[in-house]
PDB file of N, CA and C in Angstrom:
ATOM      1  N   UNK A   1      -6.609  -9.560  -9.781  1.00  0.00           N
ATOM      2  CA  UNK A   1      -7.281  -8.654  -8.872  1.00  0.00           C
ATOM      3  C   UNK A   1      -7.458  -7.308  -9.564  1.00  0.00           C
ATOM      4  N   UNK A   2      -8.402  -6.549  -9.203  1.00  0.00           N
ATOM      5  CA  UNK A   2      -8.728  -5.173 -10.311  1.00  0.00           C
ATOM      6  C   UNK A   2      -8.513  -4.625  -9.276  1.00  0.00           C
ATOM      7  N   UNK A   3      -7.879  -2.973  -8.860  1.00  0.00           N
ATOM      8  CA  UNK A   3      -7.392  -2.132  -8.255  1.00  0.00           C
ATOM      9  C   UNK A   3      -8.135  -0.718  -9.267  1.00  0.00           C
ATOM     10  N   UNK A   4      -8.192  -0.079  -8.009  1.00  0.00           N
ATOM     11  CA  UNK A   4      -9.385   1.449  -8.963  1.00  0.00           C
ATOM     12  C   UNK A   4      -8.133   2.395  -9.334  1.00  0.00           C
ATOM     13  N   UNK A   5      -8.280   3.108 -10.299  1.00  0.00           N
ATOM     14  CA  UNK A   5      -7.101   3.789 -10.911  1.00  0.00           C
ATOM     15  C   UNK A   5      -7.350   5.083  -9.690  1.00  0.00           C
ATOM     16  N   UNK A   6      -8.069   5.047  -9.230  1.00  0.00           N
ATOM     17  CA  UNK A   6      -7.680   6.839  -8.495  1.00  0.00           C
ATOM     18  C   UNK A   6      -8.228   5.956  -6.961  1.00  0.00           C
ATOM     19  N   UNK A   7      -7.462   6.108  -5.991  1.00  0.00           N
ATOM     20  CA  UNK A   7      -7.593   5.989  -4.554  1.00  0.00           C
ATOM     21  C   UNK A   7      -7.624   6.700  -3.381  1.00  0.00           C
ATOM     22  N   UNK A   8      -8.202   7.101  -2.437  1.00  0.00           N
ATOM     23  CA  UNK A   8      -8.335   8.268  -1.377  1.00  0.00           C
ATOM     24  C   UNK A   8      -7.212   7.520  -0.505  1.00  0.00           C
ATOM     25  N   UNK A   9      -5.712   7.386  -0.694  1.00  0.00           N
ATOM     26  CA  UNK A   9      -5.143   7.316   0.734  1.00  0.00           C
ATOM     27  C   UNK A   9      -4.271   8.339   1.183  1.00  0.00           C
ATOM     28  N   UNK A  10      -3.539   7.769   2.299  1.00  0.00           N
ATOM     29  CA  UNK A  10      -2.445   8.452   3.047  1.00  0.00           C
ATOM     30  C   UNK A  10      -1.456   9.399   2.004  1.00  0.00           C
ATOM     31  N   UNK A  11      -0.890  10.587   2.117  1.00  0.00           N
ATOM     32  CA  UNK A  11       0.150  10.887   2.028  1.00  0.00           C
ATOM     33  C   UNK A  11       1.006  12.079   2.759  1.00  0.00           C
ATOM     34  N   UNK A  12       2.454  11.372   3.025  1.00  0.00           N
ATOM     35  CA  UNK A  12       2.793  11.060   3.866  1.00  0.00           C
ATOM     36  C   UNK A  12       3.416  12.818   3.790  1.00  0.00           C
ATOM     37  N   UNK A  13       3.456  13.411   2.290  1.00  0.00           N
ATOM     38  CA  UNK A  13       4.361  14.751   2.295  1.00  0.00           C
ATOM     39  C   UNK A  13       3.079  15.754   2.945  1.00  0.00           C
ATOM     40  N   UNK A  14       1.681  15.507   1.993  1.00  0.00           N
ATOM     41  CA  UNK A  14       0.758  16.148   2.667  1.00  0.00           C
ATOM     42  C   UNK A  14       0.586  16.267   4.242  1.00  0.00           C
ATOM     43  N   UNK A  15       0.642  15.330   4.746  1.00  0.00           N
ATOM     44  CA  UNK A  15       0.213  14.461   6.147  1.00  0.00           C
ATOM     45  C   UNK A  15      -1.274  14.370   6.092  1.00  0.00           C
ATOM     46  N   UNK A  16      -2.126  14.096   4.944  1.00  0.00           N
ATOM     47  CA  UNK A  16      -3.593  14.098   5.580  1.00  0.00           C
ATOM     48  C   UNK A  16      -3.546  13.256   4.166  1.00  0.00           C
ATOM     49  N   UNK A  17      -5.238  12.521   4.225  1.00  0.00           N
ATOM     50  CA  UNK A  17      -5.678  11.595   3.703  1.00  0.00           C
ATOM     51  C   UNK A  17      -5.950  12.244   1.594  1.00  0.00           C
ATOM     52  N   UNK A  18      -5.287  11.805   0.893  1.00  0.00           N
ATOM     53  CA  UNK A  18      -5.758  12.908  -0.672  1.00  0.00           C
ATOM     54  C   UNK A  18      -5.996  11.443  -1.751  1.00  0.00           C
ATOM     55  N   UNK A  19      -6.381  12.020  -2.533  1.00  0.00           N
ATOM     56  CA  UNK A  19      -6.836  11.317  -3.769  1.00  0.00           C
ATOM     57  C   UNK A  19      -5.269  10.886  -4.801  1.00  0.00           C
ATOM     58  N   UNK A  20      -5.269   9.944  -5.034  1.00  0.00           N
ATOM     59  CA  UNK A  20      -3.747   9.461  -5.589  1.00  0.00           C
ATOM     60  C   UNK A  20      -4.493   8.398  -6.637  1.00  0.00           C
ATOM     61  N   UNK A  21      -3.352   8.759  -8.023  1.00  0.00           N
ATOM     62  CA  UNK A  21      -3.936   8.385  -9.227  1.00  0.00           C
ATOM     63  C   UNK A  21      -2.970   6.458  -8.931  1.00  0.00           C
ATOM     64  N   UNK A  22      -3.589   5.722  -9.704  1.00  0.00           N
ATOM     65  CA  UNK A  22      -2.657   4.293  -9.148  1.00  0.00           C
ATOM     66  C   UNK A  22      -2.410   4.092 -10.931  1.00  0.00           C
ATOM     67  N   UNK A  23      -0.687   3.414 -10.800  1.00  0.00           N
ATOM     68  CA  UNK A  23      -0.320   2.933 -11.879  1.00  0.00           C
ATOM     69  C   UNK A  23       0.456   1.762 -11.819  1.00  0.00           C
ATOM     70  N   UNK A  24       0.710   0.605 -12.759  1.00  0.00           N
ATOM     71  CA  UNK A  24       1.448  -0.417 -12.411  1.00  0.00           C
ATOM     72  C   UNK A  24       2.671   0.096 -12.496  1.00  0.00           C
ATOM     73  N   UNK A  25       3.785  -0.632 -11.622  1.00  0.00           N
ATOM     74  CA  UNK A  25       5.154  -0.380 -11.448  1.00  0.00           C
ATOM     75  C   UNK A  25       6.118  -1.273 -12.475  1.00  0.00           C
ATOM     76  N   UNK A  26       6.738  -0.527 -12.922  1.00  0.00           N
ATOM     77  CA  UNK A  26       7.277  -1.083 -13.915  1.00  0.00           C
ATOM     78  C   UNK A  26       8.860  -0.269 -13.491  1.00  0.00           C
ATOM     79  N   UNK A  27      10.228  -1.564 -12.915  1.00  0.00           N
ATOM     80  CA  UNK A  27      11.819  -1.203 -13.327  1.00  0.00           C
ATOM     81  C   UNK A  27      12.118  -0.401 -14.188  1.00  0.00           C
ATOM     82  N   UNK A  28      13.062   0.358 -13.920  1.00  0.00           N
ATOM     83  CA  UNK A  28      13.694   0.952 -15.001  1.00  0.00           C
ATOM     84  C   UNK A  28      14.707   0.031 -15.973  1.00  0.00           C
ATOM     85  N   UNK A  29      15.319   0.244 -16.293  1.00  0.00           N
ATOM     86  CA  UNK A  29      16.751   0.404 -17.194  1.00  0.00           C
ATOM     87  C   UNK A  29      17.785   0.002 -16.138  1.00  0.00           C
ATOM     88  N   UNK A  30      18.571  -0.366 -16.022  1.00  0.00           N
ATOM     89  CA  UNK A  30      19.967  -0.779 -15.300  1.00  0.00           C
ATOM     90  C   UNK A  30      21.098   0.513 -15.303  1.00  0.00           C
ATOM     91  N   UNK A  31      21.389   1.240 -14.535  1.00  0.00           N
ATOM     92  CA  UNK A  31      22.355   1.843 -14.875  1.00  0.00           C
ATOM     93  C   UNK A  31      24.054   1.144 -15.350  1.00  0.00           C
ATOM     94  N   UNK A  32      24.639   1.070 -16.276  1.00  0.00           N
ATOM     95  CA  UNK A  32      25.856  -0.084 -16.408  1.00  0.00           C
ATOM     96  C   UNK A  32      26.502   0.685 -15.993  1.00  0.00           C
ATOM     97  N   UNK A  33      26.756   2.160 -15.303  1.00  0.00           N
ATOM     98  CA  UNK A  33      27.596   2.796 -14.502  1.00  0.00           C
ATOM     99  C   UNK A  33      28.005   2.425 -12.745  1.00  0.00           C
ATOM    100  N   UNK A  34      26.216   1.856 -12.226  1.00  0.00           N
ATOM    101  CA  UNK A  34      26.569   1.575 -10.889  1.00  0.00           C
ATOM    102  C   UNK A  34      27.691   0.540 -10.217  1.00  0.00           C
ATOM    103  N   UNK A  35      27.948   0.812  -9.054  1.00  0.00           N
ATOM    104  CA  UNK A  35      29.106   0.033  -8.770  1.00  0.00           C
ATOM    105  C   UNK A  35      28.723  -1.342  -8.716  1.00  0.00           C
ATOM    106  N   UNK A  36      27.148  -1.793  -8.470  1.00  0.00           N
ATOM    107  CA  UNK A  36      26.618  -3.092  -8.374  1.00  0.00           C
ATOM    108  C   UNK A  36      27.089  -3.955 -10.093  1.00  0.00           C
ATOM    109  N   UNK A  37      26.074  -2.983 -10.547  1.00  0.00           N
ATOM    110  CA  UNK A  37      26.694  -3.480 -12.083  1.00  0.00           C
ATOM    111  C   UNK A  37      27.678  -3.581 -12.552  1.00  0.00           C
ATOM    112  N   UNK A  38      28.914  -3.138 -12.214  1.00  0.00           N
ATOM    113  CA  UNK A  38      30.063  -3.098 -12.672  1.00  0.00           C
ATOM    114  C   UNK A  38      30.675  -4.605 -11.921  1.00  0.00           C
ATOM    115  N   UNK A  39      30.462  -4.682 -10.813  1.00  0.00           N
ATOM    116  CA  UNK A  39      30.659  -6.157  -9.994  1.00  0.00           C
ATOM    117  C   UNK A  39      30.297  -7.024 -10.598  1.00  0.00           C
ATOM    118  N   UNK A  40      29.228  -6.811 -10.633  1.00  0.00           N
ATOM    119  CA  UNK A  40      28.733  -8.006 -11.647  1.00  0.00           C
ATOM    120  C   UNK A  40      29.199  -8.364 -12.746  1.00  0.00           C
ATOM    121  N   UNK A  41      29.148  -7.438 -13.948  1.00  0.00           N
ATOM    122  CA  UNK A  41      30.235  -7.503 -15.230  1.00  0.00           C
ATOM    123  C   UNK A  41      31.624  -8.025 -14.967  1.00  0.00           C
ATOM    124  N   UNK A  42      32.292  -7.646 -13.745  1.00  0.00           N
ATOM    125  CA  UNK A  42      33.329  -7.743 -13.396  1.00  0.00           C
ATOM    126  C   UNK A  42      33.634  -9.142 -13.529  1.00  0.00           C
ATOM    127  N   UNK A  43      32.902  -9.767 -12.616  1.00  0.00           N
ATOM    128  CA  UNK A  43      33.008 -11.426 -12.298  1.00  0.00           C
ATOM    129  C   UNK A  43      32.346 -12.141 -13.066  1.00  0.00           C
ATOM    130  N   UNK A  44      31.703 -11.579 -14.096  1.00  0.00           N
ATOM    131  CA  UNK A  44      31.346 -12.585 -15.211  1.00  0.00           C
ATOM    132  C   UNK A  44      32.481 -12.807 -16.054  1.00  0.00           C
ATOM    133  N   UNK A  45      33.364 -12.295 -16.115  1.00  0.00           N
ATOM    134  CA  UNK A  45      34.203 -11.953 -16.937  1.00  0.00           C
ATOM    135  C   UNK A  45      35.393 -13.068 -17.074  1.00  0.00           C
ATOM    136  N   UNK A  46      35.910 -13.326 -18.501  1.00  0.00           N
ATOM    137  CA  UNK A  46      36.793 -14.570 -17.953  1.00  0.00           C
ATOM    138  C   UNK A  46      36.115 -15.917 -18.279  1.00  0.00           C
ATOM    139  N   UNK A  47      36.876 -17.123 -17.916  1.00  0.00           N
ATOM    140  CA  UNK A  47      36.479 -18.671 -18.618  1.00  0.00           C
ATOM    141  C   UNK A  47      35.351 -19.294 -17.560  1.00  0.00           C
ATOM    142  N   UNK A  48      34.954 -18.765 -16.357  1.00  0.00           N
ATOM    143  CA  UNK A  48      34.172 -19.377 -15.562  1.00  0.00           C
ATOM    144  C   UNK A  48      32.753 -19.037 -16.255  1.00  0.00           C
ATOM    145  N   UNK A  49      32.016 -19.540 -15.157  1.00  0.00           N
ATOM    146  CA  UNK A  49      30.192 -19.351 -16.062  1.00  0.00           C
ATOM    147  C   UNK A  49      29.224 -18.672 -14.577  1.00  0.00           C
ATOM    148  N   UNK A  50      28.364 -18.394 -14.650  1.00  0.00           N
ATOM    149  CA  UNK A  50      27.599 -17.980 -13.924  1.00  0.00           C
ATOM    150  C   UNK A  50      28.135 -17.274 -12.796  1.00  0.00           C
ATOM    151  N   UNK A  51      27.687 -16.172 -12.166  1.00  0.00           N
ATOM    152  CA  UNK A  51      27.790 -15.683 -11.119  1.00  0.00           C
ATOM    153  C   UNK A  51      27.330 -16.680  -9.568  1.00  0.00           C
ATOM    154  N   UNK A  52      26.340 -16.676  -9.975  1.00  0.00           N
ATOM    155  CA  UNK A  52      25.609 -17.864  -8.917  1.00  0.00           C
ATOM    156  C   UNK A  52      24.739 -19.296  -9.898  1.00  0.00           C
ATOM    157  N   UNK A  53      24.435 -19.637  -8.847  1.00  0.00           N
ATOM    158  CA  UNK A  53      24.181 -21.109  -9.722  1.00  0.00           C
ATOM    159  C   UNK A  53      22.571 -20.912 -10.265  1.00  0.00           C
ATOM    160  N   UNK A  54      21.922 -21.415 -11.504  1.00  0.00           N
ATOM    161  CA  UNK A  54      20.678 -20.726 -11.782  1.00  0.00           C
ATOM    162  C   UNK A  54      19.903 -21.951 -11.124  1.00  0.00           C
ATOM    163  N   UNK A  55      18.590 -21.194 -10.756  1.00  0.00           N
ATOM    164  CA  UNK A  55      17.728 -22.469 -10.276  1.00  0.00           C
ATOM    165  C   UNK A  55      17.248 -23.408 -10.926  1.00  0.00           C
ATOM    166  N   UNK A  56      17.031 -24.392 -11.224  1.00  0.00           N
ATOM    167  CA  UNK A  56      16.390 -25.714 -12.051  1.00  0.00           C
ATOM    168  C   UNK A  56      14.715 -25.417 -12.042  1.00  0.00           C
ATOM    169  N   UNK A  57      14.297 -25.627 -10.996  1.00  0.00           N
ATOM    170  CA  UNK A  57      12.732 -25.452 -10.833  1.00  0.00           C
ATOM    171  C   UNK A  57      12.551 -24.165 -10.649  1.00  0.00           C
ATOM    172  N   UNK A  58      10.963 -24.275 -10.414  1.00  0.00           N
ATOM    173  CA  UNK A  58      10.632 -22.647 -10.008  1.00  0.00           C
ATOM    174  C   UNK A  58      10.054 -23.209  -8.408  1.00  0.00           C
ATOM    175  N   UNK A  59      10.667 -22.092  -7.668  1.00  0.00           N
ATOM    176  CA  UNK A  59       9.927 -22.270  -5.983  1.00  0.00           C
ATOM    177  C   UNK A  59       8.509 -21.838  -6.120  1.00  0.00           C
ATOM    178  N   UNK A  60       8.410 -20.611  -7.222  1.00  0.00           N
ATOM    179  CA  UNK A  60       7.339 -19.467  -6.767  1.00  0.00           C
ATOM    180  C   UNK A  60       6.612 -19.597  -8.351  1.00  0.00           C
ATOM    181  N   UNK A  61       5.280 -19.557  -7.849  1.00  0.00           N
ATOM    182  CA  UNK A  61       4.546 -19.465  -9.311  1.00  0.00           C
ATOM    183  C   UNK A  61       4.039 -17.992 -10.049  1.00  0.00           C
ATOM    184  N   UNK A  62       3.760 -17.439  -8.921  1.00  0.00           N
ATOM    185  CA  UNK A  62       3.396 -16.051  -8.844  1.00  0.00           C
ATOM    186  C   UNK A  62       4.957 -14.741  -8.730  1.00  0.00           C
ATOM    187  N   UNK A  63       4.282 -14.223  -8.817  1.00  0.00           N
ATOM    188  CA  UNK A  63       5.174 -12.347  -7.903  1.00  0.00           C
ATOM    189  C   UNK A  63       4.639 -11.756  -7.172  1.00  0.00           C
ATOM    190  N   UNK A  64       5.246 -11.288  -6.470  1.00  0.00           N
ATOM    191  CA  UNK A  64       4.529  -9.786  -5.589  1.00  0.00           C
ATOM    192  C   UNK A  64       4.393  -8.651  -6.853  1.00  0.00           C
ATOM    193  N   UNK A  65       2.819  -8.418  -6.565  1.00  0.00           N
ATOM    194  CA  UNK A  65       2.571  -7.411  -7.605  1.00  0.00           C
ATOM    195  C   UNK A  65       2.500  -5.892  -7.240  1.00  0.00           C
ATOM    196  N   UNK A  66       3.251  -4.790  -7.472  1.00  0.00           N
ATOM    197  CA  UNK A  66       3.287  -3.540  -6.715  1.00  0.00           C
ATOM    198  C   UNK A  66       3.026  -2.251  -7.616  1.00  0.00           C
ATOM    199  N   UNK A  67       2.182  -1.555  -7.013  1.00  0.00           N
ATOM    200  CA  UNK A  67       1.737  -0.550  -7.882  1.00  0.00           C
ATOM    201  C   UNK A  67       1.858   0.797  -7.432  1.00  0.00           C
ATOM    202  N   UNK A  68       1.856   2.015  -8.505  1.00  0.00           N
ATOM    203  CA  UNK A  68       2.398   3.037  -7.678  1.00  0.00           C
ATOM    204  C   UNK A  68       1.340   4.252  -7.698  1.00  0.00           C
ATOM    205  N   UNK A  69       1.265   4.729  -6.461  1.00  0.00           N
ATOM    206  CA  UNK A  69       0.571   5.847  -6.182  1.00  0.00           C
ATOM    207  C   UNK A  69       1.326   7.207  -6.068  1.00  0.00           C
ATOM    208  N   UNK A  70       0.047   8.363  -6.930  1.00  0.00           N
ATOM    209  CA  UNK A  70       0.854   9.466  -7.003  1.00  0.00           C
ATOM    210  C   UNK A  70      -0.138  10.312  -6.838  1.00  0.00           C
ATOM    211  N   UNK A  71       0.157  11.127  -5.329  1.00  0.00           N
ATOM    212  CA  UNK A  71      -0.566  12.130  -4.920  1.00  0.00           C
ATOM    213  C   UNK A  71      -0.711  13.509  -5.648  1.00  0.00           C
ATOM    214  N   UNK A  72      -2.725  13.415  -6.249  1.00  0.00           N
ATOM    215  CA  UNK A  72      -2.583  14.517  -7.217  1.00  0.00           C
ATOM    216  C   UNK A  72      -2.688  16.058  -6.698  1.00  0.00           C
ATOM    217  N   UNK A  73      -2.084  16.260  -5.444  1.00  0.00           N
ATOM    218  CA  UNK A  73      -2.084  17.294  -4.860  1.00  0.00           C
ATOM    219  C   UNK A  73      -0.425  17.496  -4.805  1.00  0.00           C
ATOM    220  N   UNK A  74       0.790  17.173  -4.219  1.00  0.00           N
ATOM    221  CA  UNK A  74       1.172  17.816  -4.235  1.00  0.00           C
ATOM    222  C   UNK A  74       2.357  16.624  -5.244  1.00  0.00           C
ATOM    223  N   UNK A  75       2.379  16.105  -5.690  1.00  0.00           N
ATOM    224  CA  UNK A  75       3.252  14.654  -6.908  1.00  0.00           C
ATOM    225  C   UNK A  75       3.994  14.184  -6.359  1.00  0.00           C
ATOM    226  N   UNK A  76       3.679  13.237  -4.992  1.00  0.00           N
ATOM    227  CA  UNK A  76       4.879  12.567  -4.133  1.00  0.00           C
ATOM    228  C   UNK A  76       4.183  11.237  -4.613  1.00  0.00           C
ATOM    229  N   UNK A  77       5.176  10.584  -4.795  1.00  0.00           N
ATOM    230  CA  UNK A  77       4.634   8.835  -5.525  1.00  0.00           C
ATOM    231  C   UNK A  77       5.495   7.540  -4.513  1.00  0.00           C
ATOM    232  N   UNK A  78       4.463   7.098  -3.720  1.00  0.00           N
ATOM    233  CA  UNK A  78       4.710   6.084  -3.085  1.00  0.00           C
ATOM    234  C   UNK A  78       4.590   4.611  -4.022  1.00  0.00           C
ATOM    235  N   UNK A  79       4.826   3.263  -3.574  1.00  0.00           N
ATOM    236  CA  UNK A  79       4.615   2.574  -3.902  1.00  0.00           C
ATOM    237  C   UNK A  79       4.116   1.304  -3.018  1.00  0.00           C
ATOM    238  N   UNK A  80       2.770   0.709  -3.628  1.00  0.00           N
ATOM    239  CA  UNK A  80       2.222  -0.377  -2.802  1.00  0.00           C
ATOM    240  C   UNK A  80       2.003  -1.798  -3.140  1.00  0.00           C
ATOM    241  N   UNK A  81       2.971  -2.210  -2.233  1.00  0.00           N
ATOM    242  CA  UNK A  81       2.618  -3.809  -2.474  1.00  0.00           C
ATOM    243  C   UNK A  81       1.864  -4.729  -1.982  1.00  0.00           C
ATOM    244  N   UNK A  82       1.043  -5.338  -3.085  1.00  0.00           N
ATOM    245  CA  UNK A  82      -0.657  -5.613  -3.431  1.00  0.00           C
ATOM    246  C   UNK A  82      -0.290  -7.033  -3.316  1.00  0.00           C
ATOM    247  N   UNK A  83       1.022  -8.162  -2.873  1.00  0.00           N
ATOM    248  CA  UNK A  83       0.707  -9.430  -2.094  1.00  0.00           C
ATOM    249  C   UNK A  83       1.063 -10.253  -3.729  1.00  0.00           C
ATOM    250  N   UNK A  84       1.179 -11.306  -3.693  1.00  0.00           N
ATOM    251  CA  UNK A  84       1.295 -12.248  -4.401  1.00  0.00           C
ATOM    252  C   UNK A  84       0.157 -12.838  -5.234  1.00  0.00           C
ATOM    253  N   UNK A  85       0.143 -12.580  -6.544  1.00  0.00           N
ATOM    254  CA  UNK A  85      -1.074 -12.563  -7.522  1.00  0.00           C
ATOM    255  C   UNK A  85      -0.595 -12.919  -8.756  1.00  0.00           C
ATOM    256  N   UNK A  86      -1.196 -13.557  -9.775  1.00  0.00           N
ATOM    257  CA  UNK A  86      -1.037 -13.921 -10.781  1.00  0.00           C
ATOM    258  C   UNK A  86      -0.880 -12.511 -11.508  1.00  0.00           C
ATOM    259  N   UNK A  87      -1.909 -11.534 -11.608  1.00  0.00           N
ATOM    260  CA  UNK A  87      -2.501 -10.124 -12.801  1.00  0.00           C
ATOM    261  C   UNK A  87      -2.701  -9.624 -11.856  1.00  0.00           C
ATOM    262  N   UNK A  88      -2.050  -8.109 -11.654  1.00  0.00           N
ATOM    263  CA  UNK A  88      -3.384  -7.070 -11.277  1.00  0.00           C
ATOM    264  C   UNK A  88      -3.582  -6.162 -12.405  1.00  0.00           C
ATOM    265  N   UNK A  89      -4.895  -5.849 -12.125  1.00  0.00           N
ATOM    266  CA  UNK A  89      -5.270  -5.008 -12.928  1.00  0.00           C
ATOM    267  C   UNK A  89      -5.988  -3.706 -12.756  1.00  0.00           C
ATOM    268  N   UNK A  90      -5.403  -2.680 -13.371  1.00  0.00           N
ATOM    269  CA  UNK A  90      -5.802  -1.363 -12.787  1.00  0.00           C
ATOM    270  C   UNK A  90      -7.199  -0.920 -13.624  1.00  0.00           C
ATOM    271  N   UNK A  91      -8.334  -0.579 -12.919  1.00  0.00           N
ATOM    272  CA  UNK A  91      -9.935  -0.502 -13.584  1.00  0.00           C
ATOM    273  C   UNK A  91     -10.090   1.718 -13.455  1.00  0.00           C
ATOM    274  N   UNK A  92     -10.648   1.276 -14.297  1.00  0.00           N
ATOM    275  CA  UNK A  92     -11.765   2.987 -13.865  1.00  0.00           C
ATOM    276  C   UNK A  92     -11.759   2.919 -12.816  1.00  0.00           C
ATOM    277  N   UNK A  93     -13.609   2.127 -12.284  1.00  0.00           N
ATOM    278  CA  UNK A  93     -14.349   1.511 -11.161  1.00  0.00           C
ATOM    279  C   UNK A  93     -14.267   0.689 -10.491  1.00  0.00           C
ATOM    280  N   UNK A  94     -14.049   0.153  -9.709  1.00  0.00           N
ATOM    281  CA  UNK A  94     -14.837  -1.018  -8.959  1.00  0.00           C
ATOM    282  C   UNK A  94     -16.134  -1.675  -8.645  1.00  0.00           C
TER     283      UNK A  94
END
């Protein structure tokens, strides 16, 4: 699906309708400080194997693809999820 790099929607700090630049969303980095991560490390730890059991097949062929908007008025960056898709892709135009 092609998505236009600059979009007229909502934002929510403004409260009125502004122009927001769109970029794909991309995770960060893991913090290995958080307490999640540390759980995790925790119980891997030792002669057992896996935390949980890994799946064999795949259920899902696709992802939810989510992209992020950033209002070029005042830089509040929401994020929107664009549904289950193979590619999106961010264009100039439409």
């Amino acid at each position: 699906m092609k998505f236009p790099r600059e979009v007229r929607t909502y934002c929510p700090r403004c409260k009125t309708y502004t122009v927001h630049q769109a970029s794909p969303y991309k995770p960060g980095k893991r913090r290995s400080l958080a307490q999640g991560q540390r759980r995790y490390l925790r119980k891997l730890k030792g002669y057992g194997s896996k935390r949980k059991p890994e799946q064999k097949e795949f259920a899902k062929t696709t992802e939810k693809q989510v992209i992020k908007l950033k209002c070029t008025v005042c830089g509040y960056t929401l994020h929107k999820c664009l549904g289950r898709m193979k590619k999106a892709e961010i264009v100039e135009k439409v």
